[in-house]
PDB file of N, CA and C in Angstrom:
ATOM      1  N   UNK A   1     -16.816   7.782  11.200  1.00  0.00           N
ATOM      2  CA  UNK A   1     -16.333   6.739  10.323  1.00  0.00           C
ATOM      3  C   UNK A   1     -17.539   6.078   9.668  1.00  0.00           C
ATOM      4  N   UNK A   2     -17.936   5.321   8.496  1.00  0.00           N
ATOM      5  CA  UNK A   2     -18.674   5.250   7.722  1.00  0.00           C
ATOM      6  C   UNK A   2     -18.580   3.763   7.703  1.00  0.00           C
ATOM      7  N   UNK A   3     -19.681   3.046   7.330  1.00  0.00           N
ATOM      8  CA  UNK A   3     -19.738   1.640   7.462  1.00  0.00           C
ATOM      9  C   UNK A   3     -18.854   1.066   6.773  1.00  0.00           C
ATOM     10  N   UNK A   4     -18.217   1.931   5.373  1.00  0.00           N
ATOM     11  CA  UNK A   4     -17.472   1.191   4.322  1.00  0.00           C
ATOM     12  C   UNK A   4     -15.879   0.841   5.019  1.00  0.00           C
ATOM     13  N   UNK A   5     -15.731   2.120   5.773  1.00  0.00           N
ATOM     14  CA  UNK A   5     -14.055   1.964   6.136  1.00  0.00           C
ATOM     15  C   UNK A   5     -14.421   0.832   7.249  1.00  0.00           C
ATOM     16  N   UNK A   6     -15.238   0.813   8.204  1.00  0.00           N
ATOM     17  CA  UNK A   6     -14.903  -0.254   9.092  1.00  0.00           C
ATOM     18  C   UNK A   6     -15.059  -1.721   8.288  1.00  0.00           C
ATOM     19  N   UNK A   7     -15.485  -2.019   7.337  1.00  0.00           N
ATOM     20  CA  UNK A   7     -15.724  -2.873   7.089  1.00  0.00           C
ATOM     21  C   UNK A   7     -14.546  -3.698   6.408  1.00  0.00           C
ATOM     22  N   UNK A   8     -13.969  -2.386   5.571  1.00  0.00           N
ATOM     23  CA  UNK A   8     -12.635  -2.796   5.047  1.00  0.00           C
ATOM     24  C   UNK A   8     -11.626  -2.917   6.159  1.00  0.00           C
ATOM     25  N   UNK A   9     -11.597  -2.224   7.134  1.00  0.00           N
ATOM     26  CA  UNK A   9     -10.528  -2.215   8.137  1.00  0.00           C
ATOM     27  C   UNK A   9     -10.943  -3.403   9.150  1.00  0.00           C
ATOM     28  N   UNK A  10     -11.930  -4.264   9.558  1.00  0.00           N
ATOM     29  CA  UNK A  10     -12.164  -5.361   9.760  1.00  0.00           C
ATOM     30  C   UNK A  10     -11.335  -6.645   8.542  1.00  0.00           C
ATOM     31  N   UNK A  11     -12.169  -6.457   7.223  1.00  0.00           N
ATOM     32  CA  UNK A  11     -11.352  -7.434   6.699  1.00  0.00           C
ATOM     33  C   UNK A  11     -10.341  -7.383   6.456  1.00  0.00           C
ATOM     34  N   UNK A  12      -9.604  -6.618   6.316  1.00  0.00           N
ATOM     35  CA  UNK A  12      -7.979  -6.176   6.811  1.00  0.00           C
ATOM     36  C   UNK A  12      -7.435  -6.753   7.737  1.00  0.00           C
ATOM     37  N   UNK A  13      -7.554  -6.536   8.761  1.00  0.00           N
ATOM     38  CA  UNK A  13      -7.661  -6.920  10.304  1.00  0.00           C
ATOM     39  C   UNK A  13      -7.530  -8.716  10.467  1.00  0.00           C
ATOM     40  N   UNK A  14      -8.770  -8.962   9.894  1.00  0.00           N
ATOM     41  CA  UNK A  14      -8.787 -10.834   9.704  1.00  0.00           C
ATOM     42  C   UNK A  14      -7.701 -11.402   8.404  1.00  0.00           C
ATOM     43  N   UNK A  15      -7.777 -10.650   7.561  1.00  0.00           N
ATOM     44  CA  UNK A  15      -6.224 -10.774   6.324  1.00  0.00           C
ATOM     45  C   UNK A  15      -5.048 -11.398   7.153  1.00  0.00           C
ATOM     46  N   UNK A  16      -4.726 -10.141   7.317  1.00  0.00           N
ATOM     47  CA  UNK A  16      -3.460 -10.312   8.254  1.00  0.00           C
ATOM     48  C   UNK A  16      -3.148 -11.154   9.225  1.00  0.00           C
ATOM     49  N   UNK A  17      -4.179 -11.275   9.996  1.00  0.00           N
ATOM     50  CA  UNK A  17      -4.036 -12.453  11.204  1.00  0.00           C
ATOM     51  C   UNK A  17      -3.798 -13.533  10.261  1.00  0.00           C
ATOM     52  N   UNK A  18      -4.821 -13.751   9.283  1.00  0.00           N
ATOM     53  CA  UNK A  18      -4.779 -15.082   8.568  1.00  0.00           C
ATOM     54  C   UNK A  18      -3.303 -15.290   8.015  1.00  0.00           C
ATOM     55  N   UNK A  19      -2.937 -14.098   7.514  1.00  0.00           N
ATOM     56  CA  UNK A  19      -1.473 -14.714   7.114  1.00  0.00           C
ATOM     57  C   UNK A  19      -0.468 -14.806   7.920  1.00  0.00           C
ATOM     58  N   UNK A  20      -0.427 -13.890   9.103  1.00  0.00           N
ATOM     59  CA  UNK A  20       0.540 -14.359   9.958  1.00  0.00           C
ATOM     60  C   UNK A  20       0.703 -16.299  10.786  1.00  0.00           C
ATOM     61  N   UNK A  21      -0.494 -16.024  10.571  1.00  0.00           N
ATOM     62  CA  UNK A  21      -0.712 -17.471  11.306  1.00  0.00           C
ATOM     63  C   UNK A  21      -0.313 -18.555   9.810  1.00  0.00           C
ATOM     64  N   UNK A  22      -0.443 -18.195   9.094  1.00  0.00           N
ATOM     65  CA  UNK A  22      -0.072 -19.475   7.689  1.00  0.00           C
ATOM     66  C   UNK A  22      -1.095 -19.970   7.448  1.00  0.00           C
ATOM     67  N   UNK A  23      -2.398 -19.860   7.463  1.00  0.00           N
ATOM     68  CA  UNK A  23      -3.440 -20.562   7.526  1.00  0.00           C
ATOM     69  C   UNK A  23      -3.852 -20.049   6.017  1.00  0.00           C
ATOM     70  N   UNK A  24      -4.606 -20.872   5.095  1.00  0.00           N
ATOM     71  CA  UNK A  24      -5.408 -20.662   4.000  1.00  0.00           C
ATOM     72  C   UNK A  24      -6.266 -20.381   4.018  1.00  0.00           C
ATOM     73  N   UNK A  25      -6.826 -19.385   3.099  1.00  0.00           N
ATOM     74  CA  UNK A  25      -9.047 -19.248   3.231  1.00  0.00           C
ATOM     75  C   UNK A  25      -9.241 -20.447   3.768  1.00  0.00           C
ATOM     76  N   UNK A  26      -8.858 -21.319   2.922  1.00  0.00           N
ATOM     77  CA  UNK A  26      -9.608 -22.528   3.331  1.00  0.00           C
ATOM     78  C   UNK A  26      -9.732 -23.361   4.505  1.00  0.00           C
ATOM     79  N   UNK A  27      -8.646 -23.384   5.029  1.00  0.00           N
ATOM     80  CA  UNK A  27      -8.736 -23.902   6.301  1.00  0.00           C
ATOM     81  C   UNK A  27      -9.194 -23.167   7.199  1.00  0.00           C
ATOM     82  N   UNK A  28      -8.477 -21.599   7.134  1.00  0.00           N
ATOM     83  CA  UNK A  28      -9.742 -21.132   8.110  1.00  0.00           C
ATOM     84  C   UNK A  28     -11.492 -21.034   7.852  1.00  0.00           C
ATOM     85  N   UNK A  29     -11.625 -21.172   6.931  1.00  0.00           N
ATOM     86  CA  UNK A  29     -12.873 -21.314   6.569  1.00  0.00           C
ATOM     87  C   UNK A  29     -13.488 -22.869   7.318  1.00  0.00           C
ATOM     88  N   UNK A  30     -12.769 -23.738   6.841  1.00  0.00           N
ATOM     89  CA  UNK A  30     -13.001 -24.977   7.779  1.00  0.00           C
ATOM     90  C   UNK A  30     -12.744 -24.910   9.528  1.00  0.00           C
ATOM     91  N   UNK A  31     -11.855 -24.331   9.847  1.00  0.00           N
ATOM     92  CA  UNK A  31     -11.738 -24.185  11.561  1.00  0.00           C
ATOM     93  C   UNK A  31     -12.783 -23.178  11.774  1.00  0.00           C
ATOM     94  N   UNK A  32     -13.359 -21.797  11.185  1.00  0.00           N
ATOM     95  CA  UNK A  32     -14.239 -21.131  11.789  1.00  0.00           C
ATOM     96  C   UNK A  32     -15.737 -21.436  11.903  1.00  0.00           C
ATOM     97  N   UNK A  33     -15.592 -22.396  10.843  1.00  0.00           N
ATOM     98  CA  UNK A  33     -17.180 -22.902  10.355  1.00  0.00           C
ATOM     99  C   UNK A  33     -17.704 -21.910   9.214  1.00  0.00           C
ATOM    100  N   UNK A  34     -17.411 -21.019   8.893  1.00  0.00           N
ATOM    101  CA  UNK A  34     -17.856 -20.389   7.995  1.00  0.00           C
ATOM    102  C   UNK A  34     -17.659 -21.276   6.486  1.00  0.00           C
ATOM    103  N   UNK A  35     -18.745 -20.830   5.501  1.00  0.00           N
ATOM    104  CA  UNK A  35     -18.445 -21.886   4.909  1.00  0.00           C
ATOM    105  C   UNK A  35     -17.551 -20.643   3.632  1.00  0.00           C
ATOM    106  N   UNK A  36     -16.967 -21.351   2.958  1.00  0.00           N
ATOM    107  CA  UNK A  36     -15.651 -21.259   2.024  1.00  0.00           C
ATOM    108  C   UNK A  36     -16.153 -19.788   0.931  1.00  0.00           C
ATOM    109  N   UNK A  37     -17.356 -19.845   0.301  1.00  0.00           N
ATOM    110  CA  UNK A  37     -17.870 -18.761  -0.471  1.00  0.00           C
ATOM    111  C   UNK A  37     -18.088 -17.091   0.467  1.00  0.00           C
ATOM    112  N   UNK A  38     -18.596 -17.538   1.260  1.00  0.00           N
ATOM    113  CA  UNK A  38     -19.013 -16.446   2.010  1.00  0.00           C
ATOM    114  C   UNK A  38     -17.947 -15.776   3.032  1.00  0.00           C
ATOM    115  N   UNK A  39     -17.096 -16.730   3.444  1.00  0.00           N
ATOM    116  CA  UNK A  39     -15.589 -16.047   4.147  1.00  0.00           C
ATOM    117  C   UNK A  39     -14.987 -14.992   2.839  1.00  0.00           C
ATOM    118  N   UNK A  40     -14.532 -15.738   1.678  1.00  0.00           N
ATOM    119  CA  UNK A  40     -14.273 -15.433   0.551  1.00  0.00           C
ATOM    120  C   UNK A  40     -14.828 -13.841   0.271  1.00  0.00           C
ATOM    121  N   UNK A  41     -15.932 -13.924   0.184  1.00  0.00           N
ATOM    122  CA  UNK A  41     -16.866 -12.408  -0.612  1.00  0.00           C
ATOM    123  C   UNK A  41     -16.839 -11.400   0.750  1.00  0.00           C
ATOM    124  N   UNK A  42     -16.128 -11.645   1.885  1.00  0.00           N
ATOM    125  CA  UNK A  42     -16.456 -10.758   3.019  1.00  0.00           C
ATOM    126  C   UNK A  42     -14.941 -10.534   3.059  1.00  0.00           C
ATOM    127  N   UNK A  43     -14.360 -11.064   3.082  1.00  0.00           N
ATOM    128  CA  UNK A  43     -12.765 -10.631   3.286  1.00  0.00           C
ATOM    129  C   UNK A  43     -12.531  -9.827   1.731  1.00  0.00           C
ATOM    130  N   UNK A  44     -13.391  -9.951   0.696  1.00  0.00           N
ATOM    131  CA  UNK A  44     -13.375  -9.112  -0.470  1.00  0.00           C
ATOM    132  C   UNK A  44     -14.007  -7.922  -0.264  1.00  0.00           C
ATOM    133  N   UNK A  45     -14.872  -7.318   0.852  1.00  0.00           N
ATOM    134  CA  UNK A  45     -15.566  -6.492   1.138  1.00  0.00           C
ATOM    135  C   UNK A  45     -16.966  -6.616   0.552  1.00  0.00           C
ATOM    136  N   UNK A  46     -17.435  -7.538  -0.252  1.00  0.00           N
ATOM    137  CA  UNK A  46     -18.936  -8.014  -0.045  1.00  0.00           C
ATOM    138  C   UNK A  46     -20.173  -8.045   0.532  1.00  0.00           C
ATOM    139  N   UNK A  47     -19.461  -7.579   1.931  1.00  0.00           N
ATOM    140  CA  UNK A  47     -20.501  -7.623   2.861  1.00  0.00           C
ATOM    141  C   UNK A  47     -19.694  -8.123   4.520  1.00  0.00           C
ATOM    142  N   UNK A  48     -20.927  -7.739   5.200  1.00  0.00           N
ATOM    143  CA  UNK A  48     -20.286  -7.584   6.310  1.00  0.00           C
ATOM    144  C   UNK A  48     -19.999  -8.658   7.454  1.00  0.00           C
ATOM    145  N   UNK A  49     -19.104  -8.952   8.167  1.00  0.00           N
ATOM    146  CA  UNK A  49     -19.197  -9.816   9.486  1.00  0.00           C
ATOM    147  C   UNK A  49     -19.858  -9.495  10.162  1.00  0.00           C
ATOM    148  N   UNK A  50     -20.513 -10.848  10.391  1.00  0.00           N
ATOM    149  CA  UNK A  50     -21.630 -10.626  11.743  1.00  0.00           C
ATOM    150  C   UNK A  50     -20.418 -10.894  12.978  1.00  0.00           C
ATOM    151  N   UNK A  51     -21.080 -10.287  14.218  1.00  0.00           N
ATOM    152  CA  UNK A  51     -20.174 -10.677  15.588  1.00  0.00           C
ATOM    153  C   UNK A  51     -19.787 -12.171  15.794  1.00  0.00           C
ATOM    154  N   UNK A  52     -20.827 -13.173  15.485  1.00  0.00           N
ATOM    155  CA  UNK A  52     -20.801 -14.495  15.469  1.00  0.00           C
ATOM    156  C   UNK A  52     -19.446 -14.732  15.031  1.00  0.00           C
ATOM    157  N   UNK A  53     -19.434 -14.373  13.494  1.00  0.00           N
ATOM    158  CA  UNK A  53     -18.240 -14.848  12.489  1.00  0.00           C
ATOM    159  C   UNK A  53     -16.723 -14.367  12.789  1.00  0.00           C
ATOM    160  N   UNK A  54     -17.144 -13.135  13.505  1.00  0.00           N
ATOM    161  CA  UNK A  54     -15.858 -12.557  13.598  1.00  0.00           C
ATOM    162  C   UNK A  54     -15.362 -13.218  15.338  1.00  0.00           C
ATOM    163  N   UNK A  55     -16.420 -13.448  16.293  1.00  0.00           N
ATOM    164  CA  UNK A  55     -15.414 -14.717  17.594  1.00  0.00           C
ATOM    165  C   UNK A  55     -15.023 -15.444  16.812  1.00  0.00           C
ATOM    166  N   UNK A  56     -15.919 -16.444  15.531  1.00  0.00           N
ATOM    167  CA  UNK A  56     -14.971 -17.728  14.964  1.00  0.00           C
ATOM    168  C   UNK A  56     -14.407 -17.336  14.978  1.00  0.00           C
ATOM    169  N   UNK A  57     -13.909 -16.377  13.920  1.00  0.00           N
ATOM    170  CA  UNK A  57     -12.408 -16.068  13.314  1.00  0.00           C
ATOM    171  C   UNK A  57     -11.365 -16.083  13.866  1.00  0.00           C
ATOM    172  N   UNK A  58     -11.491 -15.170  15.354  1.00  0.00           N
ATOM    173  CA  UNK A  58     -10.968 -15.020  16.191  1.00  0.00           C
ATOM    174  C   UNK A  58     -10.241 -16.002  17.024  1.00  0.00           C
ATOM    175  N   UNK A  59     -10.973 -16.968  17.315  1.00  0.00           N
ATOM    176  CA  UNK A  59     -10.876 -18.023  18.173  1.00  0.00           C
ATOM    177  C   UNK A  59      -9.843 -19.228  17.062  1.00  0.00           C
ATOM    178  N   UNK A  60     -10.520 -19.165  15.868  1.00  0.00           N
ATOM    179  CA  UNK A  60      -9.647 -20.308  14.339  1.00  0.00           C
ATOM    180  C   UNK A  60      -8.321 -19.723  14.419  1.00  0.00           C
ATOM    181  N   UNK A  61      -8.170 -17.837  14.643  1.00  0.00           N
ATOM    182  CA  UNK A  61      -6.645 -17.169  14.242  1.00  0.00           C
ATOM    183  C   UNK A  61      -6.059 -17.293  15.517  1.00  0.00           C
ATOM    184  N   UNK A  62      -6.502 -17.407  16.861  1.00  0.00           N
ATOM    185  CA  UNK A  62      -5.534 -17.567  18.138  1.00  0.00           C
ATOM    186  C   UNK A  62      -5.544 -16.003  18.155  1.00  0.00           C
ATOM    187  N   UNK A  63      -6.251 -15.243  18.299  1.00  0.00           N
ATOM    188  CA  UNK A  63      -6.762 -13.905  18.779  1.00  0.00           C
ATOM    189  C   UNK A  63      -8.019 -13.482  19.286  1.00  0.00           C
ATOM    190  N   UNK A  64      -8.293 -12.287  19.473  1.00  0.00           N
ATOM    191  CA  UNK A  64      -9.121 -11.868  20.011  1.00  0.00           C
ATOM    192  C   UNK A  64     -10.353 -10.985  19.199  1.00  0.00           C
ATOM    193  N   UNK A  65     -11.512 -11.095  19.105  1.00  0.00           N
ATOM    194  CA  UNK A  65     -12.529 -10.508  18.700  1.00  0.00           C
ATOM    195  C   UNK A  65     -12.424  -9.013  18.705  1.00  0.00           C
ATOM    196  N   UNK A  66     -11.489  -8.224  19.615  1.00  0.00           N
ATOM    197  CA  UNK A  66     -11.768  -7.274  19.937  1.00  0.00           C
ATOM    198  C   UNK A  66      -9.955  -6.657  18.594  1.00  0.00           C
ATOM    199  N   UNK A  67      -9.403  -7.038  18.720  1.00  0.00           N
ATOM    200  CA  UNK A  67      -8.114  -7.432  17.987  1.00  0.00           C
ATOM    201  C   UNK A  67      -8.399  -7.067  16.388  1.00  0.00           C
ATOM    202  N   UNK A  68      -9.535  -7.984  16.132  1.00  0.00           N
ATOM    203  CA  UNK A  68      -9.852  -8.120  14.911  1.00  0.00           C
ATOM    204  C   UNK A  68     -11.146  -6.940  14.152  1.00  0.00           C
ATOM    205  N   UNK A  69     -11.509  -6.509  15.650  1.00  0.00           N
ATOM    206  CA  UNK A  69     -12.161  -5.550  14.747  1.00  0.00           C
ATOM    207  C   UNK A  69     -11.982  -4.018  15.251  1.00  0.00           C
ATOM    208  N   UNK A  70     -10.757  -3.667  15.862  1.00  0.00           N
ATOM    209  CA  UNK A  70     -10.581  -2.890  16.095  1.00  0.00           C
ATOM    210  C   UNK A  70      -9.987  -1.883  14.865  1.00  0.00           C
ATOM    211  N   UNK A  71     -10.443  -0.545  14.573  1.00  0.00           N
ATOM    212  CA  UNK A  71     -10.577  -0.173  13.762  1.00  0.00           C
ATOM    213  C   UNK A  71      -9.709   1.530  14.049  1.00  0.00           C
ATOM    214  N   UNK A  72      -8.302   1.441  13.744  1.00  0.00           N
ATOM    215  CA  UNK A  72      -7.387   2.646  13.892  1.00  0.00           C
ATOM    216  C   UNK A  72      -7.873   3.945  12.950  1.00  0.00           C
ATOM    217  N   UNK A  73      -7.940   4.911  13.972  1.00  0.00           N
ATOM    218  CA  UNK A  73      -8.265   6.210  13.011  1.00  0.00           C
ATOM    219  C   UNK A  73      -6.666   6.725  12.463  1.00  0.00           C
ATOM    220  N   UNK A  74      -6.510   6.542  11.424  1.00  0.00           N
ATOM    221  CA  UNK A  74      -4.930   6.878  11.042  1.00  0.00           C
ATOM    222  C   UNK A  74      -5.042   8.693  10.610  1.00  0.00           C
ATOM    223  N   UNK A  75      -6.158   9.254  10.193  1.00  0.00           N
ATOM    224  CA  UNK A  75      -6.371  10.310  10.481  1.00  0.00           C
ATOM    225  C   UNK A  75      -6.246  11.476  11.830  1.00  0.00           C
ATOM    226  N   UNK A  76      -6.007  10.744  12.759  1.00  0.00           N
ATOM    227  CA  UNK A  76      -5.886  11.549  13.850  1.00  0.00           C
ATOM    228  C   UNK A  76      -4.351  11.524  14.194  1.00  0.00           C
ATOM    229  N   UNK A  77      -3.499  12.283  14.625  1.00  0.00           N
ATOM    230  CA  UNK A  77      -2.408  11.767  15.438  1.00  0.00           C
ATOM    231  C   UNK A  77      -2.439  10.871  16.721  1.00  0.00           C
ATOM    232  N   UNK A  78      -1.489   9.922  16.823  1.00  0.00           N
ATOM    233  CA  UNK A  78      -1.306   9.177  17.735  1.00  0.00           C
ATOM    234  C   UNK A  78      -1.203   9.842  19.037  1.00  0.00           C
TER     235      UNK A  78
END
């Protein structure tokens, strides 16, 4: 797997949590500490989460670090 797919399949990963939970960029941006531009350009694929950012995230969405960056090979059969 190649840095690009995990990266997208990480911010994928934090997407979703974010919307299940109802939360806005913004507020999670305010509960994770991350600040508002840089959550923004990484959930756009911009660049990458550090481990740091992705416990916030984790911890702001009421999940788990491991949750969020777990990364499904949909290429393989189940």
């Amino acid at each position: 797997m190649d840095s690009n797919h995990y990266t997208s399949a990480v911010a994928a990963n934090i997407e979703t949590a974010r919307q299940e939970t109802g939360l806005t960029t913004l507020s999670l941006s305010a509960s994770s500490g991350i600040p508002l531009v840089s959550l923004d350009r990484k959930l756009h694929q911009h660049g990458d989460f550090t481990v740091r950012e992705i416990k916030a995230l984790a911890s702001a969405l009421g999940t788990t670090t491991l949750a969020l960056s777990t990364v499904r090979d949909l290429t393989t059969p189940a």
